[in-house]
Protein backbone atom coordinates (compact mmCIF):
# COMPACT_ATOMS: atom_id res chain seq x y z
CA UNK A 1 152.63 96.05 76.62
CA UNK A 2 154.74 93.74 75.12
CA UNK A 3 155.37 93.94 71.22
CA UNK A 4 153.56 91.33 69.69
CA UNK A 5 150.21 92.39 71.81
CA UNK A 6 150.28 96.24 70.97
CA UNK A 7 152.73 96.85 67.97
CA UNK A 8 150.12 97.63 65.69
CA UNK A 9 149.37 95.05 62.98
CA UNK A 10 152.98 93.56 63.78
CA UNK A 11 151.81 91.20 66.29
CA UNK A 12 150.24 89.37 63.22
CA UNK A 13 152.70 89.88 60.61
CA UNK A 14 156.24 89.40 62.11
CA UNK A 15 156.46 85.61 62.28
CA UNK A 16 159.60 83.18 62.27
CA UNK A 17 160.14 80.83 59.51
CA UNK A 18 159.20 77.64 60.76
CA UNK A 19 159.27 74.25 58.83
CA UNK A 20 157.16 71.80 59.68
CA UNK A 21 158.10 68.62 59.12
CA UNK A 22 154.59 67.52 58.48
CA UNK A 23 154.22 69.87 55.61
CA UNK A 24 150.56 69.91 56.67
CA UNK A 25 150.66 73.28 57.13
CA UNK A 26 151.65 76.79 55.60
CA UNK A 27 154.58 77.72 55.72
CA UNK A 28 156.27 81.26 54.15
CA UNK A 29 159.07 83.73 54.94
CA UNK A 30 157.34 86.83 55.81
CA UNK A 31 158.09 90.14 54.74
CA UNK A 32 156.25 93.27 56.88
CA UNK A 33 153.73 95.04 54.42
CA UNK A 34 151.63 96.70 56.87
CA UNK A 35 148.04 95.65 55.58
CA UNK A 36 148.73 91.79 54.13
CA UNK A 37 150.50 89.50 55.18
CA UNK A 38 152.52 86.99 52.06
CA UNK A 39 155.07 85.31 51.17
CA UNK A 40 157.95 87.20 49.62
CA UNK A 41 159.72 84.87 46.68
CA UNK A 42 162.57 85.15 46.03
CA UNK A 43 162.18 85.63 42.39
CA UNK A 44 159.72 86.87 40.40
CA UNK A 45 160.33 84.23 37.84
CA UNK A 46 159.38 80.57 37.76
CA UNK A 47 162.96 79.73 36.91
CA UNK A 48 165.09 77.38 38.81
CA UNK A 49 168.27 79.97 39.01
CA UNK A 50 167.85 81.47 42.24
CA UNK A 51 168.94 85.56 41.98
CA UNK A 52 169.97 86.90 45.47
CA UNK A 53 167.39 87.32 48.51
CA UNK A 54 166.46 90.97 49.63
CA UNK A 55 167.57 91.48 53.01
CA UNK A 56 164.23 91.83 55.39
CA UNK A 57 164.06 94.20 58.15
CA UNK A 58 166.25 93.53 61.44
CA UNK A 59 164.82 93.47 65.06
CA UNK A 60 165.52 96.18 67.16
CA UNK A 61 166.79 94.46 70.48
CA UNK A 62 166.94 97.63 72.04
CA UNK A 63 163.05 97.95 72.17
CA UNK A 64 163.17 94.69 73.39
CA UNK A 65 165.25 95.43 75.98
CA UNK A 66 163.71 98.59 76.85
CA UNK A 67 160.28 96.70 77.38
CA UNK A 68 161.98 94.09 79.40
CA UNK A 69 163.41 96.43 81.74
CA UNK A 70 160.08 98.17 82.21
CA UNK A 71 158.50 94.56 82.75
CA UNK A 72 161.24 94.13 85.58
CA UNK A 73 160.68 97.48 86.82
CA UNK A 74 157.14 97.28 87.47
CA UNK A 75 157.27 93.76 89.21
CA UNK A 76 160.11 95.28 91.12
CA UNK A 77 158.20 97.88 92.58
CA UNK A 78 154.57 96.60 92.33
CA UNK A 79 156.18 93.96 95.13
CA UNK A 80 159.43 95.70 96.70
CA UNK A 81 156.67 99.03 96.95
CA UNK A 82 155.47 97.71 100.20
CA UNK A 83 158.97 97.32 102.09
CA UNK A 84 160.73 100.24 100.47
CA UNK A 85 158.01 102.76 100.53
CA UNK A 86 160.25 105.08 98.60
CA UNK A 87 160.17 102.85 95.50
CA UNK A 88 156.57 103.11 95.72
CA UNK A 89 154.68 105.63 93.61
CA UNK A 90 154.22 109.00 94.61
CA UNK A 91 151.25 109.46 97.07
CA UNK A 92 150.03 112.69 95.10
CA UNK A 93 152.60 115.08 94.10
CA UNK A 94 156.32 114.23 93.04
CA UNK A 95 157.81 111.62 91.16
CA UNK A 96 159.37 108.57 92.17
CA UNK A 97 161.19 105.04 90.04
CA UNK A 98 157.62 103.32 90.18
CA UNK A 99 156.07 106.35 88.36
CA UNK A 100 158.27 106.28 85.29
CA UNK A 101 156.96 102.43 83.81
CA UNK A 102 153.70 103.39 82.55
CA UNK A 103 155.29 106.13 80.68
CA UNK A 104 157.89 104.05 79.46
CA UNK A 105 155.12 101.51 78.46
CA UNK A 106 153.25 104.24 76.44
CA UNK A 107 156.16 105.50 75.10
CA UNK A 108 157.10 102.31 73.81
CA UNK A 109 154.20 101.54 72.11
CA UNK A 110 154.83 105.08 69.87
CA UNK A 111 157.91 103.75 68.27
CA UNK A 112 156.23 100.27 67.82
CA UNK A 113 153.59 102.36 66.02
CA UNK A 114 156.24 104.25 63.93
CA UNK A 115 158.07 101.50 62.83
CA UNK A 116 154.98 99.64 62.06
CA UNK A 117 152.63 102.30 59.85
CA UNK A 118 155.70 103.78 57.71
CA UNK A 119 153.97 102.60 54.66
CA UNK A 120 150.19 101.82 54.83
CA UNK A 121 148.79 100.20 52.03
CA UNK A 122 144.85 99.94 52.77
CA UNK A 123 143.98 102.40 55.76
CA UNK A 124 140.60 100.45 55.94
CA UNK A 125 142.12 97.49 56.76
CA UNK A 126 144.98 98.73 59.12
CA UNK A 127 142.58 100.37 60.96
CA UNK A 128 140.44 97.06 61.17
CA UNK A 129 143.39 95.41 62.56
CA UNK A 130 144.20 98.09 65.09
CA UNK A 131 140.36 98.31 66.63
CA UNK A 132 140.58 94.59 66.97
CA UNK A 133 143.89 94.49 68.98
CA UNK A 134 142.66 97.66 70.85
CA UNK A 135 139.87 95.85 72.04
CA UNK A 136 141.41 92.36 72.50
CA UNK A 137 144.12 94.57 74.75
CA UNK A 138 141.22 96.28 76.86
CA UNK A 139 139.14 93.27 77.61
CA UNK A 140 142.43 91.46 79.27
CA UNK A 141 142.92 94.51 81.04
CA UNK A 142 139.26 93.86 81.90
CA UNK A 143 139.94 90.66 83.19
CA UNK A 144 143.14 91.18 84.98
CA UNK A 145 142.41 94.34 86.84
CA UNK A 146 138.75 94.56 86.87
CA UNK A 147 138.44 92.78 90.11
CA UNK A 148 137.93 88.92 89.01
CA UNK A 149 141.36 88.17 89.81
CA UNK A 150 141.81 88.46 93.77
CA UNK A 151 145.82 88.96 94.00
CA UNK A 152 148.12 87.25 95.99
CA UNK A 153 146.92 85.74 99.64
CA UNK A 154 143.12 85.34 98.15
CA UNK A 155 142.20 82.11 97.05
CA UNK A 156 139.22 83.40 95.52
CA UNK A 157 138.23 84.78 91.90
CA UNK A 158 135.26 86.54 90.67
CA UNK A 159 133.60 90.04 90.57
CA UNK A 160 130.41 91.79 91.67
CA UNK A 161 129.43 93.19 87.69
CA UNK A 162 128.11 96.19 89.48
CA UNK A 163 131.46 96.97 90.48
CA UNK A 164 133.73 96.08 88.25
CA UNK A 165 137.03 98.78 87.35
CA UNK A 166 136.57 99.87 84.12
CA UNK A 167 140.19 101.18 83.33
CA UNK A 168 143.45 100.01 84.66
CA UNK A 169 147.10 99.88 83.24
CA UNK A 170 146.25 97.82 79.58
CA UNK A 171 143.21 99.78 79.54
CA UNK A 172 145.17 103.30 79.03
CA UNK A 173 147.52 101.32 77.23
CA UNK A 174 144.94 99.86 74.62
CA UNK A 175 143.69 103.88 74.73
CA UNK A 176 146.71 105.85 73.85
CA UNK A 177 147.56 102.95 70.90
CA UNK A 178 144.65 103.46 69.16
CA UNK A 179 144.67 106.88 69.08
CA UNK A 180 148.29 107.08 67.95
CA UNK A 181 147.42 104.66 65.22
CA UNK A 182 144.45 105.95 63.85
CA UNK A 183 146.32 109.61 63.22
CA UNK A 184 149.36 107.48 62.01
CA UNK A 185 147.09 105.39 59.99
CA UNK A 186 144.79 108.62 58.53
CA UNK A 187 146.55 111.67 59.50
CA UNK A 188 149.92 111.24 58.03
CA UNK A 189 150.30 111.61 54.05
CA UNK A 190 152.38 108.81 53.68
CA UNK A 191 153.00 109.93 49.59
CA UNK A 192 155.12 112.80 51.10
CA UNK A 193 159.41 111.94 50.38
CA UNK A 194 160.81 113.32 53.28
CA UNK A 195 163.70 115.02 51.88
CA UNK A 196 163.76 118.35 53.24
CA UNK A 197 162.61 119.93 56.63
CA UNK A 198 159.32 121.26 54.60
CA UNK A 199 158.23 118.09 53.57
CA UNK A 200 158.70 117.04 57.05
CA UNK A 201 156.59 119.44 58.17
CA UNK A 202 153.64 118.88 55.35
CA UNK A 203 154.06 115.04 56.43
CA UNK A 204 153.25 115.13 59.94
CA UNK A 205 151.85 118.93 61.10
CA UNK A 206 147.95 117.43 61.13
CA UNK A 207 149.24 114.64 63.75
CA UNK A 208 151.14 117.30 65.52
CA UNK A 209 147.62 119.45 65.38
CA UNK A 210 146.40 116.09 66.94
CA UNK A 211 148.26 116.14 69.80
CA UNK A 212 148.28 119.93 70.73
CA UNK A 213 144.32 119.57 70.37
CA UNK A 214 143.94 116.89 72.83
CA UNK A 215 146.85 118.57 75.35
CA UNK A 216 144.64 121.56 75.02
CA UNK A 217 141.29 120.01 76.21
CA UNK A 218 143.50 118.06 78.83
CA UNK A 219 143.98 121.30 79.89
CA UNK A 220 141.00 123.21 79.35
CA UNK A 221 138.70 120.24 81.87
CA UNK A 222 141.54 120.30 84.23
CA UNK A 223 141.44 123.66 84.91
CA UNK A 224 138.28 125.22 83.60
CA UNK A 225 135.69 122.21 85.25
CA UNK A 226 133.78 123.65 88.31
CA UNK A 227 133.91 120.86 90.73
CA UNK A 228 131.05 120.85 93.02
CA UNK A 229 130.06 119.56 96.58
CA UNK A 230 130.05 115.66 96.75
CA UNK A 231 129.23 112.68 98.53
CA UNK A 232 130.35 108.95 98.51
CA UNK A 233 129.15 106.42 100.80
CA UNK A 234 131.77 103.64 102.06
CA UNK A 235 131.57 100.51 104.36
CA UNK A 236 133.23 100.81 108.54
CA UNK A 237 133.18 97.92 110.70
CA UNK A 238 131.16 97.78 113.43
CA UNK A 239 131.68 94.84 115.60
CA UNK A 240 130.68 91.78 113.36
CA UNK A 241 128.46 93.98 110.65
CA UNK A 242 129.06 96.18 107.91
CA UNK A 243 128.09 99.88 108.36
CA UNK A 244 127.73 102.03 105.40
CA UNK A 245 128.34 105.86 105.88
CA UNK A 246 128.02 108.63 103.79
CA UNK A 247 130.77 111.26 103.48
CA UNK A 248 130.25 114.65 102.35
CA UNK A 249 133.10 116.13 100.30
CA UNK A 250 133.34 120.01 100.28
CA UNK A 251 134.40 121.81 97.15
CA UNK A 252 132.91 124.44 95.00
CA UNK A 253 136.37 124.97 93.28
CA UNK A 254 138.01 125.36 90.36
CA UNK A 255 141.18 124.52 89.15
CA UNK A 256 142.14 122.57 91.84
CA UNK A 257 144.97 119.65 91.93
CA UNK A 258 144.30 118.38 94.77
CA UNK A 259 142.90 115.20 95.54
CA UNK A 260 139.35 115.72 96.36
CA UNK A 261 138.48 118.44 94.12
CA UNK A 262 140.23 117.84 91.01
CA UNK A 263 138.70 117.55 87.00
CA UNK A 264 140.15 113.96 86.91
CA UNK A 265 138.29 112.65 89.45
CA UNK A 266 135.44 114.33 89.03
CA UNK A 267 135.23 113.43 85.29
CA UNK A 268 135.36 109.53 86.51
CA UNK A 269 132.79 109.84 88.84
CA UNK A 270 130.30 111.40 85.92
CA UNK A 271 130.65 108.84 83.67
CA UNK A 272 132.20 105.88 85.46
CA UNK A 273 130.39 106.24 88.53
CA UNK A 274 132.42 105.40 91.95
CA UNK A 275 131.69 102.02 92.19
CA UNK A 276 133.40 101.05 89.05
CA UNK A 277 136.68 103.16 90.04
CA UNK A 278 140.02 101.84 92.05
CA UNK A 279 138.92 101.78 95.35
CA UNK A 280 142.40 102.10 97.26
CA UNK A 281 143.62 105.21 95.84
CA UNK A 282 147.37 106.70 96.15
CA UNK A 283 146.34 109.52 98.08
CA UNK A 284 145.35 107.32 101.24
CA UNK A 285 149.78 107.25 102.02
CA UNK A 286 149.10 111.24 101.69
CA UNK A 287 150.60 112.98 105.26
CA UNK A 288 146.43 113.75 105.77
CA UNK A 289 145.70 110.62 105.57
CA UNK A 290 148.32 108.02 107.11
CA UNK A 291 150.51 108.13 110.02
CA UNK A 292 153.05 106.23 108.46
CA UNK A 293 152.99 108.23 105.07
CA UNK A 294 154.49 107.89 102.74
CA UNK A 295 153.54 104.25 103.47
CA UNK A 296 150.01 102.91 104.15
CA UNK A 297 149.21 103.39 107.76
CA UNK A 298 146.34 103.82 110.19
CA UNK A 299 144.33 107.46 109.77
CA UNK A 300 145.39 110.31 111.64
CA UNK A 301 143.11 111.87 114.03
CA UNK A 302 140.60 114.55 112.61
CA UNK A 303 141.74 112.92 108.59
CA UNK A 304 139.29 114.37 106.31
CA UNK A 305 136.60 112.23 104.78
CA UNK A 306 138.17 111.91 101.53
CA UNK A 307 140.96 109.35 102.41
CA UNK A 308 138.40 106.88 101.77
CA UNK A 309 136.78 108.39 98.94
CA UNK A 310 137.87 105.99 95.42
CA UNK A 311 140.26 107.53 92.76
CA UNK A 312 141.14 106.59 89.65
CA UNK A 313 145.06 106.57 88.68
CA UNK A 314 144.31 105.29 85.36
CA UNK A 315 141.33 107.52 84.78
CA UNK A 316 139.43 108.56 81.62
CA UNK A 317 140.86 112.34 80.98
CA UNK A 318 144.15 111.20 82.64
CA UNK A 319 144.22 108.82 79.61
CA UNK A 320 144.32 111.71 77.41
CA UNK A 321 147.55 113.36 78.25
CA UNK A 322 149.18 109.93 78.36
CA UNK A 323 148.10 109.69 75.12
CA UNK A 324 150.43 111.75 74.31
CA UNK A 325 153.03 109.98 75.78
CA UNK A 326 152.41 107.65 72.50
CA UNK A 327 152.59 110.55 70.39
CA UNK A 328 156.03 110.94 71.93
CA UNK A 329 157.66 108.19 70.94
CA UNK A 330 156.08 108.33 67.85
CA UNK A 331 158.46 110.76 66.66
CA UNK A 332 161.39 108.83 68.34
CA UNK A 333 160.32 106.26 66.03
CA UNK A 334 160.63 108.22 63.00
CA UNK A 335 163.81 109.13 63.36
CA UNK A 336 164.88 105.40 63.08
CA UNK A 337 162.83 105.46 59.86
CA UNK A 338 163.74 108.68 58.11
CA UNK A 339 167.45 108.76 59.19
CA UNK A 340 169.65 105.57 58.75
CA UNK A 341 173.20 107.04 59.99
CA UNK A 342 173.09 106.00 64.16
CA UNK A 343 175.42 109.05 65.16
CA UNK A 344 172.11 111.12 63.94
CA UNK A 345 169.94 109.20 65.81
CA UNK A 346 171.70 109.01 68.94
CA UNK A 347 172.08 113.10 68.67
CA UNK A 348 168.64 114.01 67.71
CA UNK A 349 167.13 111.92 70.15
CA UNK A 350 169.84 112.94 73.11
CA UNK A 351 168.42 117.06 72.11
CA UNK A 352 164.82 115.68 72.21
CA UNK A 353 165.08 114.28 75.46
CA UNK A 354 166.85 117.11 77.08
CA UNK A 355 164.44 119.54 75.56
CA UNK A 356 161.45 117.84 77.00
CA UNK A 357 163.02 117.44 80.77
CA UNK A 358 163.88 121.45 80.50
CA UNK A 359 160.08 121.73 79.23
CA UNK A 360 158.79 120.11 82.05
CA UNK A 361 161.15 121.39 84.90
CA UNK A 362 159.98 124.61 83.33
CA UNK A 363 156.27 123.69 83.24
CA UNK A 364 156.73 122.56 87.09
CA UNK A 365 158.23 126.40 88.71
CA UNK A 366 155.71 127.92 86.44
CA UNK A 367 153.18 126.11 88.87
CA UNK A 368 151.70 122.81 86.89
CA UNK A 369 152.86 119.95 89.65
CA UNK A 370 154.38 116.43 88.75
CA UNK A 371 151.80 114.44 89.23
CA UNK A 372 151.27 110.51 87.65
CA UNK A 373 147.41 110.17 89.50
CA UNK A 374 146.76 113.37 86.94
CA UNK A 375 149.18 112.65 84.54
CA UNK A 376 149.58 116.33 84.91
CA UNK A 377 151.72 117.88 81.27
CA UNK A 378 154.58 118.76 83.39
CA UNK A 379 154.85 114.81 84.14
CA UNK A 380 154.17 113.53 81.09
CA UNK A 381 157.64 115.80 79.54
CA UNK A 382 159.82 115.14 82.17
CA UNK A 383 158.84 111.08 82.14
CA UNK A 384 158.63 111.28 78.12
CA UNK A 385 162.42 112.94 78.39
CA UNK A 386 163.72 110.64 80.28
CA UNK A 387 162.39 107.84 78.36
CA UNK A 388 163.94 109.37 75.13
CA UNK A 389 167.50 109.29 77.58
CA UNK A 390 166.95 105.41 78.58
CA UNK A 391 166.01 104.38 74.96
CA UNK A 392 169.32 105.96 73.42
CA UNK A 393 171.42 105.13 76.03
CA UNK A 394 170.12 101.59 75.39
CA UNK A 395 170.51 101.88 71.91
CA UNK A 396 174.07 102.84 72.11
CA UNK A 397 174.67 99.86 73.94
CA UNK A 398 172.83 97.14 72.28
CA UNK A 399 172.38 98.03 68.74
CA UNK A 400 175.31 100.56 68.54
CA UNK A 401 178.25 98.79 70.34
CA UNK A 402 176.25 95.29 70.09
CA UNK A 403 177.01 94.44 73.91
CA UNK A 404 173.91 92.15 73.93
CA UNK A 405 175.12 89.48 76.41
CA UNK A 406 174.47 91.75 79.63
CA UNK A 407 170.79 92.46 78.46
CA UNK A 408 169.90 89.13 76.81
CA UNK A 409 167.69 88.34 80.30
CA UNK A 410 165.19 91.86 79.92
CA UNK A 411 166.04 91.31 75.87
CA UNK A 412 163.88 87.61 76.43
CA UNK A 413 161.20 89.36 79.04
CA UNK A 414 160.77 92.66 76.67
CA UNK A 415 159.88 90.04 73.80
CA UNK A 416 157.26 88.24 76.18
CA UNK A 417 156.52 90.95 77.99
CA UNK A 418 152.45 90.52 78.31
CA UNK A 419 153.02 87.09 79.41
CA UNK A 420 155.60 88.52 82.70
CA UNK A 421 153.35 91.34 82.86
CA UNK A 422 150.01 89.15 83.29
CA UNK A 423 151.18 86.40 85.48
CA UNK A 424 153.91 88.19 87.42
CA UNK A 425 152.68 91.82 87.81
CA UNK A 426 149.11 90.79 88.12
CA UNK A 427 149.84 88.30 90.44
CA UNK A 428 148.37 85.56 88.49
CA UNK A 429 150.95 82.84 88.85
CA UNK A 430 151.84 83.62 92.30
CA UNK A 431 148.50 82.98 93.49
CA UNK A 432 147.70 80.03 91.49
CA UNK A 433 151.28 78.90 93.27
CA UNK A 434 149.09 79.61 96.90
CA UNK A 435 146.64 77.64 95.82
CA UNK A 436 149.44 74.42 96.92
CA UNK A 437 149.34 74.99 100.99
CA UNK A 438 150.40 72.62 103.73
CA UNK A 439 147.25 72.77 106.19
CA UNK A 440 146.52 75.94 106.05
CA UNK A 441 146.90 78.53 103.15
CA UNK A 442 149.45 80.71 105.15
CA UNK A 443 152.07 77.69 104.53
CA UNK A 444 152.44 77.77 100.91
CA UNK A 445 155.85 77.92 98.74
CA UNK A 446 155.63 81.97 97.73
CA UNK A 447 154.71 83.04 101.31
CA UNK A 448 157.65 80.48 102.51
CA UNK A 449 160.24 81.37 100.24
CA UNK A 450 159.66 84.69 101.32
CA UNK A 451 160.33 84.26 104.41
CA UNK A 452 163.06 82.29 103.58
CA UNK A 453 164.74 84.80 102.40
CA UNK A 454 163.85 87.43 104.90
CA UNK A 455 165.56 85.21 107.75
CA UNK A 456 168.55 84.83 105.60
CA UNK A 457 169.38 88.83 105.16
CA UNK A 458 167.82 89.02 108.77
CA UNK A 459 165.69 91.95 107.10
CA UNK A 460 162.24 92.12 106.04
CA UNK A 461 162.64 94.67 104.01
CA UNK A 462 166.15 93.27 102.16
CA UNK A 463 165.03 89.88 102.48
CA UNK A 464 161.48 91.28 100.50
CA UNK A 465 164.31 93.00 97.92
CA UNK A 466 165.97 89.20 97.00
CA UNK A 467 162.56 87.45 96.84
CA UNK A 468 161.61 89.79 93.76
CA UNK A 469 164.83 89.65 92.53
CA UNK A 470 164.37 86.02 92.58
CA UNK A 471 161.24 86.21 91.09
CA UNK A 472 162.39 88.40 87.92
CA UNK A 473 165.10 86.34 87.02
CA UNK A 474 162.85 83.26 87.17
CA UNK A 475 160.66 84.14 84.95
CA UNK A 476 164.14 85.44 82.83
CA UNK A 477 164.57 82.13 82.79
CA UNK A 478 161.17 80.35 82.24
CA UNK A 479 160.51 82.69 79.14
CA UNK A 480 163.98 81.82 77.66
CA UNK A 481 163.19 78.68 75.59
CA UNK A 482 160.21 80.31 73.44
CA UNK A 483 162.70 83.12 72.74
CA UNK A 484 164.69 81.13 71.12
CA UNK A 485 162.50 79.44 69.21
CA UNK A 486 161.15 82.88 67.77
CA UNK A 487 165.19 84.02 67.33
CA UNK A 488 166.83 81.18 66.24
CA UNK A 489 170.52 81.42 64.98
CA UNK A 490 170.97 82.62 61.76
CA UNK A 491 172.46 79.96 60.36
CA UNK A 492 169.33 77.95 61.17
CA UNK A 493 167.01 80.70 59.34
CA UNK A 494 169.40 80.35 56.49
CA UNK A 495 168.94 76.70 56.22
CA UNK A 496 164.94 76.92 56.56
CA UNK A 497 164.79 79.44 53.47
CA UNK A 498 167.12 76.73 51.74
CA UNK A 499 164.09 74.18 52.90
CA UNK A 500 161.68 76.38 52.03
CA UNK A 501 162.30 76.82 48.61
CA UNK A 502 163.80 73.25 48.15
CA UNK A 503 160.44 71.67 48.93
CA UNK A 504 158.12 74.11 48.06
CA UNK A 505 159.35 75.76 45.09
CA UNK A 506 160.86 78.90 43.90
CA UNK A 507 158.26 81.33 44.74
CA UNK A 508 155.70 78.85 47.13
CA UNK A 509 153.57 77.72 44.24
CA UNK A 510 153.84 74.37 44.91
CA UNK A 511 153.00 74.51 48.11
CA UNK A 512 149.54 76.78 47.56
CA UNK A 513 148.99 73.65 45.21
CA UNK A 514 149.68 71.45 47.96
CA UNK A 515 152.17 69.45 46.14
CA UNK A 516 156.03 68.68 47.47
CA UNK A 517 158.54 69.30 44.88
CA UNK A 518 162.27 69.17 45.74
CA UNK A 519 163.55 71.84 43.50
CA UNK A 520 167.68 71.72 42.54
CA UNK A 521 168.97 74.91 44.34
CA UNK A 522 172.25 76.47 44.87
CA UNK A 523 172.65 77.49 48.31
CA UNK A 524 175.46 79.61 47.78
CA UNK A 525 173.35 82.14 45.08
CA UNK A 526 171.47 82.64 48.55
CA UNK A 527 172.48 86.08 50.23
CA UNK A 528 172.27 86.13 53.77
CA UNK A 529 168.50 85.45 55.18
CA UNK A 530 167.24 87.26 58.48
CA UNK A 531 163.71 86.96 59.87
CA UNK A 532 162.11 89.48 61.55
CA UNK A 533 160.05 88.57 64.60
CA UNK A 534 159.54 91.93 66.56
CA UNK A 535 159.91 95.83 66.06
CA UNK A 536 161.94 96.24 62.59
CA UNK A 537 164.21 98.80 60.43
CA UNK A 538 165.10 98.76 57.30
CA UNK A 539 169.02 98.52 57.18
């Protein structure tokens, strides 16, 4: 999620100028060429007069931001979900705040793409780069949400190989960016000047063929698999012991979007098998099977067998249509790259985003459901428009009007946002926190400040509300140092590219020669120096 773990080949290449006192080791002012990574000189010429320094791309707070507030939004309903049931996601059909983060994740992750691949210099080797983040990004979703981790109130770790999740939340994540990238890497002619709405159209209509292709066999398995009888077996208590029982689960449909007997599902337990799939789906807060729904709650009398039966919300052909989600904000991302005037922008992207809402509020009284377990196409336009409508209205703000103080807290936790996501939303720290426990593990410091706060709004619910409030802003504030180390001010970036070239020579020679020279150089021949360290334009 976070920039520097899925942003293509930017992760690598957009580094701060750092000076190491030591000069022991290498040290460069990067410059984003989307293959290589080298240091740009500020002359071509071995001489000692110093011409003026192009100015490198800019960071784009407002990604930033926009990935900080989905950080804040997920721990903010992953742990406020339980007390305000209506924060939580959707049982089944519907839409609610908790199911708009992954899309804003995915969608995201397009622009990163965009902003990333406008020029690629050796596919072979982008491509390289983007298979080895892809799978670097599904084995920690592996290890986070494959069962090894235990959660909060488990002071235990490990999993049972023969069933371990396959898929989770980085897992569709590490999906839908390689796909993008790969048809942004090989699909888009990237010879083609953009100067007309033809040569727009030349550029990008195989991509576009891309994504119409994989909404069609979305489609096509959704509706056109015959789903047939099935069984699953699952553990009851009896007394002291375990007893497995086998539930039969009726179907012979097709078509269907319901939860037992939908393509989704089914194609999960084909390949995956059930044992490998999320075992406490969202349709166990359905009305059919809880009392209390839309919260968890006991089973109703005469619930059918399928309550128990495991589903999948981040499943295989799920992962297709969010996909295109990606695909989505690729061409958000575009627009920052083809168009440089920000009233255009702003208005392209504010038609966009209203087109896809009518789309999908169209789609949905035709009959196609909003659905996140399915990722049904009717959800993924309406959550794709109104992640086109938070991005520009965050642009405006932050980049447009440059009112950064108000967002500098998700600005810090969008630019470390795998970090927050792993130990916060994961429940990593929080547990390892448990682990401290006075007696016995009930009487720890989360579980206590908890409660704290729950007796001080005399409300579990409100007193649940400030805890992860709490929470957010402490991790706003325990990220906030190695933020500014990556952003320092630019008068400090200003004076390392005076170091740099001071000791090291007009153009780094020196230093590949592992020699120290302290060159005679006239600051002010230096135009203004600006280091990019996340998602970049060209201004």
């Amino acid at each position: 999620m976070p920039g520097e773990e899925y942003d293509g080949v930017a992760g690598e290449q957009r580094r701060p100028l750092i000076i190491n006192h030591d000069f022991d080791s290498s040290v460069h002012i990067f410059h984003q060429n989307e293959d290589t990574i080298s240091p740009l000189p500020l002359s071509h010429t071995e001489t000692l007069a110093l011409p003026s320094l192009p100015v490198p791309n800019q960071r784009l707070a407002s990604l930033d931001v926009f990935r900080g507030l989905t950080v804040a939004l997920m721990i903010l309903v992953d742990d406020v979900g339980r007390a305000f049931p209506s924060l939580n996601h959707s049982p089944w059909f519907g839409v609610t705040l908790a199911d708009f983060v992954m899309p804003f994740f995915l969608f995201v992750v397009g622009i990163s793409i965009a902003l990333v691949f406008k020029k690629v210099s050796s596919k072979p080797n982008a491509t390289k780069k983007v298979v080895l983040r892809t799978i670097k990004l599904f084995l920690l979703g592996l290890l986070l949400q494959g069962g090894y981790f235990h959660g909060r109130g488990k002071l235990t770790y490990g999993v049972d190989l023969s069933k371990i999740r396959w898929l989770g939340v980085l897992q569709r994540i590490s999906i839908g960016y390689f796909l993008a990238s790969i048809s942004e890497i090989w699909l888009v002619n990237h010879n083609i000047l953009v100067d007309s709405p033809a040569a727009f159209v030349r550029k990008y209509s195989i991509q576009w063929m891309v994504s119409i292709l994989l909404c069609s066999v979305y489609l096509c398995l959704l509706y056109g698999l015959y789903i047939p009888n099935w069984k699953f077996e699952h553990s009851n208590m009896l007394g002291s012991s375990h007893l497995s029982i086998i539930q039969n689960v009726h179907c012979e449909v097709r078509g269907s979007l319901e939860p037992p007997c939908n393509a989704v599902g089914f194609v999960d337990r084909l390949i995956l098998g059930e044992d490998h799939m999320y075992q406490r789906p969202v349709y166990i807060r359905t009305k059919e099977c809880s009392v209390n729904s839309p919260d968890y709650g006991p089973l109703p009398p005469n619930s059918p067998g399928w309550c128990l039966a495991p589903f999948d919300p981040e499943g295989i052909l799920s992962s297709l249509m969010a996909a295109i989600t990606c695909f989505m904000g690729l061409q958000y991302g575009r627009i920052i790259v083809l168009l440089q005037d920000n009233k255009q922008r702003v208005l392209l992207w504010s038609v966009f985003s209203f087109a896809l809402l009518l789309v999908g509020y169209i789609l949905e009284i035709l009959g196609i459901p909003l659905s996140k377990a399915l990722y049904t196409i009717s959800y993924m336009f309406i959550t794709a428009g109104a992640s086109g409508l938070v991005l520009t209205a965050i642009y405006y703000i932050v980049d447009i009007e440059h009112h950064r103080k108000p967002t500098i807290l998700l600005q810090w936790m969008g630019m470390n946002a795998l970090v927050v996501y792993a130990l916060a939303a994961c429940d990593i720290f929080p547990a390892a926190i448990q682990g401290f426990y006075w007696h016995s593990p009930e009487n720890n410091l989360v579980d206590a400040s908890e409660a704290l706060m729950q007796t001080i709004f005399h409300s579990e619910k409100w007193g649940t509300m400030a805890f992860v409030i709490v929470e957010i802003l402490f991790w706003d504030n325990t990220i906030q140092p190695s933020s500014s180390v990556n952003n320092p001010p630019e008068k400090w970036q200003f004076g390392r590219a005076v170091a740099y070239r001071a000791v090291y020579g007009i153009n780094g020679s020196n230093h590949r020669k592992g020699k120290c020279n302290a060159a005679k150089i006239l600051p002010s021949r230096l135009s203004k120096v600006s280091v990019s360290t996340g998602d970049t334009e060209d201004k």
